[in-house]
N, C-alpha and C. Protein backbone atom coordinates (compact mmCIF):
# COMPACT_ATOMS: atom_id res chain seq x y z
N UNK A 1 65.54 -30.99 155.72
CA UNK A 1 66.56 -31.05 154.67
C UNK A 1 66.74 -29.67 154.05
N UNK A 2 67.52 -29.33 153.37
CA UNK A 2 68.09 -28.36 152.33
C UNK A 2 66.73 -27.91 151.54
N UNK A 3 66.21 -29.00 151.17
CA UNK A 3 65.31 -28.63 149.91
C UNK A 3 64.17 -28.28 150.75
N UNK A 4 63.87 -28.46 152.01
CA UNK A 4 62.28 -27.93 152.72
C UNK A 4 62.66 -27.00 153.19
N UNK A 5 64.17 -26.49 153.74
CA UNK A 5 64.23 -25.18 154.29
C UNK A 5 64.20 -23.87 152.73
N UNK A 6 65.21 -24.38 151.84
CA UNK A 6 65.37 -23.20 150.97
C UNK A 6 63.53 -23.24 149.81
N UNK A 7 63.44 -24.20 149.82
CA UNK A 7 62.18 -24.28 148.71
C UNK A 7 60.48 -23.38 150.02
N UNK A 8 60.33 -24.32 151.01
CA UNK A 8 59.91 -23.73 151.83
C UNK A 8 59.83 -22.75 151.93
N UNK A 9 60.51 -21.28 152.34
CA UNK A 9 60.90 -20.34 152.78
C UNK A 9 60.43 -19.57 150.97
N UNK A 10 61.01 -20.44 150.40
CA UNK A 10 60.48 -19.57 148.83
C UNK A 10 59.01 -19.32 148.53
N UNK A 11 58.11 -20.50 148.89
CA UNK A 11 57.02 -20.76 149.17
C UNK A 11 56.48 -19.57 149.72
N UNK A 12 56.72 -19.91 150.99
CA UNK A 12 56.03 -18.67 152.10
C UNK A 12 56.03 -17.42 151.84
N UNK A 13 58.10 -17.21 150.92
CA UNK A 13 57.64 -15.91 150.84
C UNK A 13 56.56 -15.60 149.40
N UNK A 14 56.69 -16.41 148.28
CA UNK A 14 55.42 -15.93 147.45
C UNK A 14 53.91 -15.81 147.95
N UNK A 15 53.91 -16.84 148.81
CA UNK A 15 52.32 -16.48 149.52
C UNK A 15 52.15 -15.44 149.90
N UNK A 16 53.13 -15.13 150.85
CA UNK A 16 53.16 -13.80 152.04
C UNK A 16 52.84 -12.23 151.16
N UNK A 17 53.48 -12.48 150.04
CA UNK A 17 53.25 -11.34 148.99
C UNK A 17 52.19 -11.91 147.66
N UNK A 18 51.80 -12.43 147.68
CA UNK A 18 50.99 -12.71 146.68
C UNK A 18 51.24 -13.55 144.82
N UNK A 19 52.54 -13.56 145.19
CA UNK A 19 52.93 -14.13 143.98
C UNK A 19 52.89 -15.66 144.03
N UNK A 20 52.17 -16.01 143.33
CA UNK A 20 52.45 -17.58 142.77
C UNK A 20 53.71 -18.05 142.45
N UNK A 21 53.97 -19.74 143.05
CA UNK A 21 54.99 -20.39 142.88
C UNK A 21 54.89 -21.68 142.70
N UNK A 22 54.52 -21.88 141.32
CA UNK A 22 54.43 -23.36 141.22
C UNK A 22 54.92 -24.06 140.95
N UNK A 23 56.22 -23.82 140.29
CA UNK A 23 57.68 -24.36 139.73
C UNK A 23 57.75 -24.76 141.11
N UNK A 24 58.38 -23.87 141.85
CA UNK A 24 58.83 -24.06 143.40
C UNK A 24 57.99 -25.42 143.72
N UNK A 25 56.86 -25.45 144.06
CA UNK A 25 55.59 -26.03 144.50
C UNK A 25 55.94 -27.47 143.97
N UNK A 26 56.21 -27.55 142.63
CA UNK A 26 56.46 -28.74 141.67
C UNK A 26 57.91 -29.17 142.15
N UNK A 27 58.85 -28.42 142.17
CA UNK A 27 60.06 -29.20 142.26
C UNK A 27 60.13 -29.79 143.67
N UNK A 28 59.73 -29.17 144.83
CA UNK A 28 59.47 -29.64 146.27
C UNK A 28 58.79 -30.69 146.30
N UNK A 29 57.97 -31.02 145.81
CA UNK A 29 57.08 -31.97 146.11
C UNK A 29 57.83 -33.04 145.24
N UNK A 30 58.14 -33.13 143.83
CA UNK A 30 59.05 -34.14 143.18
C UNK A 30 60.49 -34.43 143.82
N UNK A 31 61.23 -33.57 144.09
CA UNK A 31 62.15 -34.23 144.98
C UNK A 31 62.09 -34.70 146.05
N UNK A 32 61.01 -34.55 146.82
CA UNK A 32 60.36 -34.74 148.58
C UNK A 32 60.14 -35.37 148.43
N UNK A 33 59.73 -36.43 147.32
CA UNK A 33 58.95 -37.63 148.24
C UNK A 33 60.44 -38.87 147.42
């Protein structure tokens, strides 16, 4: 869906650089299921 590619990709990139994303983290998982 929309929300695992664009939220996803937001994800990865805060990992990939080190920044925390937990808003992101929170809204993915509340609209996902």
């Amino acid at each position: 869906s929309e929300l695992d590619a664009i939220g996803g990709a937001l994800l990865r990139i805060g990992e990939r650089h080190g920044v925390p994303t937990p808003a992101i983290a929170r809204i993915v998982a509340a609209l996902g299921s």
